[in-house]
C-alpha atoms as a PDB file:
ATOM      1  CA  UNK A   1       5.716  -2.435   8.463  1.00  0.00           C
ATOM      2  CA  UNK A   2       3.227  -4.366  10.275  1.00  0.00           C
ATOM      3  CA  UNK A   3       0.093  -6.191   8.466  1.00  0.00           C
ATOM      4  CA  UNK A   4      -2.442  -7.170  10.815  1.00  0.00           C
ATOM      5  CA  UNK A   5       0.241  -7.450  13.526  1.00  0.00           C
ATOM      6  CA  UNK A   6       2.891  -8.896  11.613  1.00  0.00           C
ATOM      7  CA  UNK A   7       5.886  -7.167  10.348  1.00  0.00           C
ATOM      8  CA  UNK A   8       6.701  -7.419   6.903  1.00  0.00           C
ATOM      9  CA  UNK A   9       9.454  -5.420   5.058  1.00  0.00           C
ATOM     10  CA  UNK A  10       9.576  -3.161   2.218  1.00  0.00           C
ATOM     11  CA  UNK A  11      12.618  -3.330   0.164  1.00  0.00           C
ATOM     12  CA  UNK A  12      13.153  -0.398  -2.197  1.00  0.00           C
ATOM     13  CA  UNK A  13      15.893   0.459  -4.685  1.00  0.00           C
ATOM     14  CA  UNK A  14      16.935   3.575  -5.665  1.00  0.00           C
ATOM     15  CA  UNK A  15      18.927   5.859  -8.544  1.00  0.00           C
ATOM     16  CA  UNK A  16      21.713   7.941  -7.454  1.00  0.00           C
ATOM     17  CA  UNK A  17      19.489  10.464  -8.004  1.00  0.00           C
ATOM     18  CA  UNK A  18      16.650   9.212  -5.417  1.00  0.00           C
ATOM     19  CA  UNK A  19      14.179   8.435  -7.449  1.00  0.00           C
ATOM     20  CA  UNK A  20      12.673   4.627  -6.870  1.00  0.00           C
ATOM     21  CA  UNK A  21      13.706   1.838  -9.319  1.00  0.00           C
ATOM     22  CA  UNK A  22      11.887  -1.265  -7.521  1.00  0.00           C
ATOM     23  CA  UNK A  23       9.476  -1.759  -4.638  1.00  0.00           C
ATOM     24  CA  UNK A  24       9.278  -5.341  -3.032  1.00  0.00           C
ATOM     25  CA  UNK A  25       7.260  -6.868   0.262  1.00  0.00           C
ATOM     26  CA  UNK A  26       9.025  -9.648   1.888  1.00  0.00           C
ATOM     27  CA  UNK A  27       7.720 -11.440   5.600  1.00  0.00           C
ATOM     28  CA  UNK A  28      11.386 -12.429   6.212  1.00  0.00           C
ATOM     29  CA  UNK A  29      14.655 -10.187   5.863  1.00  0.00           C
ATOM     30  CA  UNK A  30      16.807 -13.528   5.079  1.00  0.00           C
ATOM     31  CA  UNK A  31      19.518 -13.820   2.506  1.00  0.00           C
ATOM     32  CA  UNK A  32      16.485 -15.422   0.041  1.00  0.00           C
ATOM     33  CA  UNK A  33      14.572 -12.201   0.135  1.00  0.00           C
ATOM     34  CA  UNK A  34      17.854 -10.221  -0.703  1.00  0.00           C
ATOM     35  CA  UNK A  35      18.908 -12.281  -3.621  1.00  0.00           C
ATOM     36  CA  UNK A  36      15.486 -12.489  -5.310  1.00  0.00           C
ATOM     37  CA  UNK A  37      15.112  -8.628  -4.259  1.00  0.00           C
ATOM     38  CA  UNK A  38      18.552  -7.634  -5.477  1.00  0.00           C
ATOM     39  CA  UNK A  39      18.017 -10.542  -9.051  1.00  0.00           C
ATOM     40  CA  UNK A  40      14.614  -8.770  -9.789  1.00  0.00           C
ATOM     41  CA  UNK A  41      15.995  -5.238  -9.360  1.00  0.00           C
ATOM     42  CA  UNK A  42      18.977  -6.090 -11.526  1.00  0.00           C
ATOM     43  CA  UNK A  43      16.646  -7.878 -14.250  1.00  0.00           C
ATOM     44  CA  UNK A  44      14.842  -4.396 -14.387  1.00  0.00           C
ATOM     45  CA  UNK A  45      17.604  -1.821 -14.318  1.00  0.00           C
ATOM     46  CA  UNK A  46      20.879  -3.828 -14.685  1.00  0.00           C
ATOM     47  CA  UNK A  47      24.050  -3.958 -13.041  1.00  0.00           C
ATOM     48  CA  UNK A  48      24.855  -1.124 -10.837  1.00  0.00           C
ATOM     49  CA  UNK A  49      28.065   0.475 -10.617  1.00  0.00           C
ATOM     50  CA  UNK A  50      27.933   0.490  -6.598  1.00  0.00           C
ATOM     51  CA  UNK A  51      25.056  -0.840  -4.470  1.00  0.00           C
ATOM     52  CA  UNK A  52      24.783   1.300  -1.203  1.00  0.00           C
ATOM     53  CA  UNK A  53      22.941  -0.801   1.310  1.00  0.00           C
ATOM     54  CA  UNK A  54      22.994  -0.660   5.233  1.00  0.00           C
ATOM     55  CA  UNK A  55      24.913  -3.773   7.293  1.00  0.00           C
ATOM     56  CA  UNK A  56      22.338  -6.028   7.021  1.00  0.00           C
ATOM     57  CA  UNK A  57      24.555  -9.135   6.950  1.00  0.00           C
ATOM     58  CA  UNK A  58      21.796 -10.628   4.295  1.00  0.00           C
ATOM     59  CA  UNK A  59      22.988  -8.259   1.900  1.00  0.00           C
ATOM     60  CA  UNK A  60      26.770  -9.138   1.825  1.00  0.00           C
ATOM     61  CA  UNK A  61      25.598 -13.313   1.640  1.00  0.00           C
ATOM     62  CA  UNK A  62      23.197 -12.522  -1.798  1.00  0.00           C
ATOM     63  CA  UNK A  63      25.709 -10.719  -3.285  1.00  0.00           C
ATOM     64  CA  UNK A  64      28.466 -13.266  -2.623  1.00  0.00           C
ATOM     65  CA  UNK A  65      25.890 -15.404  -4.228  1.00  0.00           C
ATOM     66  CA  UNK A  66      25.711 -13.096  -7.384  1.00  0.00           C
ATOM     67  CA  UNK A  67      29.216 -11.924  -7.258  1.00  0.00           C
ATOM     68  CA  UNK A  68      28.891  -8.370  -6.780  1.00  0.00           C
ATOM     69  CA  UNK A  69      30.224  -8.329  -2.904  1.00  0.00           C
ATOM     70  CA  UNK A  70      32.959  -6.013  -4.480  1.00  0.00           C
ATOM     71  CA  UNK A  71      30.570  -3.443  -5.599  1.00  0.00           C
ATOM     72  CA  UNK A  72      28.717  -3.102  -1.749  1.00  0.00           C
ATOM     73  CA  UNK A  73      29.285  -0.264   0.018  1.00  0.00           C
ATOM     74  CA  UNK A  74      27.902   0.084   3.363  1.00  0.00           C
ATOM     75  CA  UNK A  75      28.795   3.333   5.430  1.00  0.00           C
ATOM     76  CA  UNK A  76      27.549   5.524   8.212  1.00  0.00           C
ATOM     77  CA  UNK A  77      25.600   7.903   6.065  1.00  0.00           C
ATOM     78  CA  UNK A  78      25.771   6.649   2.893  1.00  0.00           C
ATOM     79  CA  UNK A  79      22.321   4.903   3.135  1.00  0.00           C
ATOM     80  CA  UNK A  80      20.665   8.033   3.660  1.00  0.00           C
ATOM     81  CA  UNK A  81      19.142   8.619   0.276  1.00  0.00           C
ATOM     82  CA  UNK A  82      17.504   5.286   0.766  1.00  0.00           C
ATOM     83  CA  UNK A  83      15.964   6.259   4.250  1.00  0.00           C
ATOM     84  CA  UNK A  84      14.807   9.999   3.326  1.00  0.00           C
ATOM     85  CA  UNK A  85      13.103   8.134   0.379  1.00  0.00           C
ATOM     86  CA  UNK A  86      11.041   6.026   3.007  1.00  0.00           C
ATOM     87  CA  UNK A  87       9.497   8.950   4.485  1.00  0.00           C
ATOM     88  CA  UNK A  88       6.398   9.988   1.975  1.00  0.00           C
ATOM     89  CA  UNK A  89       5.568   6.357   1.742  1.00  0.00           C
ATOM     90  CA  UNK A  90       5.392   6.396   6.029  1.00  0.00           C
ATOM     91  CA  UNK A  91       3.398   9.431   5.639  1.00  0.00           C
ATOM     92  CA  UNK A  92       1.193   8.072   3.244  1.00  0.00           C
ATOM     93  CA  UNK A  93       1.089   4.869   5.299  1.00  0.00           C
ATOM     94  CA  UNK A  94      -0.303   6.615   8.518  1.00  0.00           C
ATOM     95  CA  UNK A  95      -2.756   8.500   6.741  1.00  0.00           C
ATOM     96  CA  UNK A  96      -4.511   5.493   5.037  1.00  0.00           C
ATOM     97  CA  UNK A  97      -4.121   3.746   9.034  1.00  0.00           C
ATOM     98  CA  UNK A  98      -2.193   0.764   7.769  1.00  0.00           C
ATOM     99  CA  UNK A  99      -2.427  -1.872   5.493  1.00  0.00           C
ATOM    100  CA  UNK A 100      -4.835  -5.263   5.519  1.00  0.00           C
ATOM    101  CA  UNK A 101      -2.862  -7.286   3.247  1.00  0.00           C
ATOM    102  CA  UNK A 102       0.472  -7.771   1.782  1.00  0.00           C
ATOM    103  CA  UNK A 103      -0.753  -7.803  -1.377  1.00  0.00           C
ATOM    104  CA  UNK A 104      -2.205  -4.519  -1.139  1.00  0.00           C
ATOM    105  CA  UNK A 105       0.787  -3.136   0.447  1.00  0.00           C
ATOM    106  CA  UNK A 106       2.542  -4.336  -2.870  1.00  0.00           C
ATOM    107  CA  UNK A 107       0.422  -2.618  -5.268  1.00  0.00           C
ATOM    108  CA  UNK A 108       0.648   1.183  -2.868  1.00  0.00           C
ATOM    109  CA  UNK A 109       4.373   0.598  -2.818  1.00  0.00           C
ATOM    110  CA  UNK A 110       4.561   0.496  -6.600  1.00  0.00           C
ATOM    111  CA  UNK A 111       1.968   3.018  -7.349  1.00  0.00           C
ATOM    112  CA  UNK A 112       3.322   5.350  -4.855  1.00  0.00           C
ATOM    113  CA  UNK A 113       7.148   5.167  -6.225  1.00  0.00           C
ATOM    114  CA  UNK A 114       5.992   5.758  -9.671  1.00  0.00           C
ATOM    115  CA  UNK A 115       3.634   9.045  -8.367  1.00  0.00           C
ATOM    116  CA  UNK A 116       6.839  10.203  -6.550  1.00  0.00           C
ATOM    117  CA  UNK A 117       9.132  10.178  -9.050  1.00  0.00           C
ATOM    118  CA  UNK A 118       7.150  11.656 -11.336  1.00  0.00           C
ATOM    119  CA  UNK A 119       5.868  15.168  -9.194  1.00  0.00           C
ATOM    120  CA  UNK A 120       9.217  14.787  -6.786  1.00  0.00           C
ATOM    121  CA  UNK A 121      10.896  17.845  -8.752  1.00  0.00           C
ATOM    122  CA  UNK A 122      13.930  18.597  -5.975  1.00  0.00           C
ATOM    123  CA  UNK A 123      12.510  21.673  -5.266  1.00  0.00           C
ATOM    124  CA  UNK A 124      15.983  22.944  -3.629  1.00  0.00           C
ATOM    125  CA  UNK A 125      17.780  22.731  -7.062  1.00  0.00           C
ATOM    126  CA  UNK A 126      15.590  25.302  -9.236  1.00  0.00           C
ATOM    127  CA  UNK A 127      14.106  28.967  -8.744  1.00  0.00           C
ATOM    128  CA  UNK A 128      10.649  29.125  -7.792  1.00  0.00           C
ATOM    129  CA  UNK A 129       9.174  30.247 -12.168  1.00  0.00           C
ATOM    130  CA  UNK A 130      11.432  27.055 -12.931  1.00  0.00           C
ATOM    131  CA  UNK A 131      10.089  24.770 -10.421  1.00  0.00           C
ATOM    132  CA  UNK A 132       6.122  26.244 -11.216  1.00  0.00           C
ATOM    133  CA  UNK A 133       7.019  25.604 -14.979  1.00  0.00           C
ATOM    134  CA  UNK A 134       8.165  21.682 -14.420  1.00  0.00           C
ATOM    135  CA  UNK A 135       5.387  20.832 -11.657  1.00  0.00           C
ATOM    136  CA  UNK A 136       3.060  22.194 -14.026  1.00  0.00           C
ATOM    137  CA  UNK A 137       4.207  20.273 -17.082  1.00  0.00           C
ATOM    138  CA  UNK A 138       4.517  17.405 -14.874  1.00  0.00           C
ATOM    139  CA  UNK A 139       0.704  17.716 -13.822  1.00  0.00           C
ATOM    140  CA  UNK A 140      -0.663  18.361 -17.642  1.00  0.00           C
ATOM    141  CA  UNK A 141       1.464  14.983 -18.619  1.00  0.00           C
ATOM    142  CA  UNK A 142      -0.602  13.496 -15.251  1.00  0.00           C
ATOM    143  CA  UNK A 143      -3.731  14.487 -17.057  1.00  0.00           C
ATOM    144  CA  UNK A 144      -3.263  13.509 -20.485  1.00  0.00           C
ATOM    145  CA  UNK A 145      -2.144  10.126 -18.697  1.00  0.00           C
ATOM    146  CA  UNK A 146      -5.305   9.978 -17.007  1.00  0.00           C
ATOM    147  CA  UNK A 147      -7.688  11.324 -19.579  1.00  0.00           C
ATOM    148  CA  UNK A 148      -6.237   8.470 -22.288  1.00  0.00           C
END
């Protein structure tokens, strides 16, 4: 993502299930942004079974660091949850024309994950009355939140 001409990256973690466990902004894409990425997402959610990441060689050095180089998996498609994920928040990202600050970048990334996961109701695995009934339930628990 650039920032006033600079690229920055997002790093985002994910469920097996796609929805979006951790958001974080680095300026470098080093082994020290993947260990305190991969640490803080850990801290939060706890070991993983398997982390799926892409061949970023940073990613195999932090978890040497941590130990869990035995639980990496890195595959032709198997990062594909992780990059379908990316494409609301690009979407999103176009339509507000960028970000100023890497700051404020942080704070979209987080709100936006937690918006996601909460309306993303996998339309493709329900009938159309089941899918009105849970985006509707999902928008009245929106409400209350906002109302309190």
């Amino acid at each position: 993502m650039k920032i006033n001409g600079e690229t920055h990256y997002l790093w985002r973690a994910l469920d097996h299930e796609g929805e979006v466990l951790e958001s974080f902004v680095t300026k470098r894409r080093d082994r020290k942004a993947a260990l305190k990425f991969i640490k803080k997402s850990m801290k939060r959610c706890g070991r993983p079974q398997i982390i799926v990441t892409d061949r970023l060689r940073s990613y195999g050095a932090a978890m040497k660091v941590i130990g869990n180089a035995p639980k990496q998996e890195t595959g032709r498609w198997l990062n594909n949850r992780a990059e379908n994920s990316h494409l609301p928040f690009r979407r999103r990202e176009r339509a507000m024309l960028r970000f100023r600050r890497m700051r404020s970048l942080q704070k979209f990334a987080t709100v936006h994950s937690s918006v996601h996961n909460h309306f993303n109701q996998e339309r493709h695995l329900y009938s159309r009355t089941n899918f009105k009934l849970n985006r509707t339930a999902a928008l009245a628990e929106w409400r209350q939140l906002g109302a309190a």
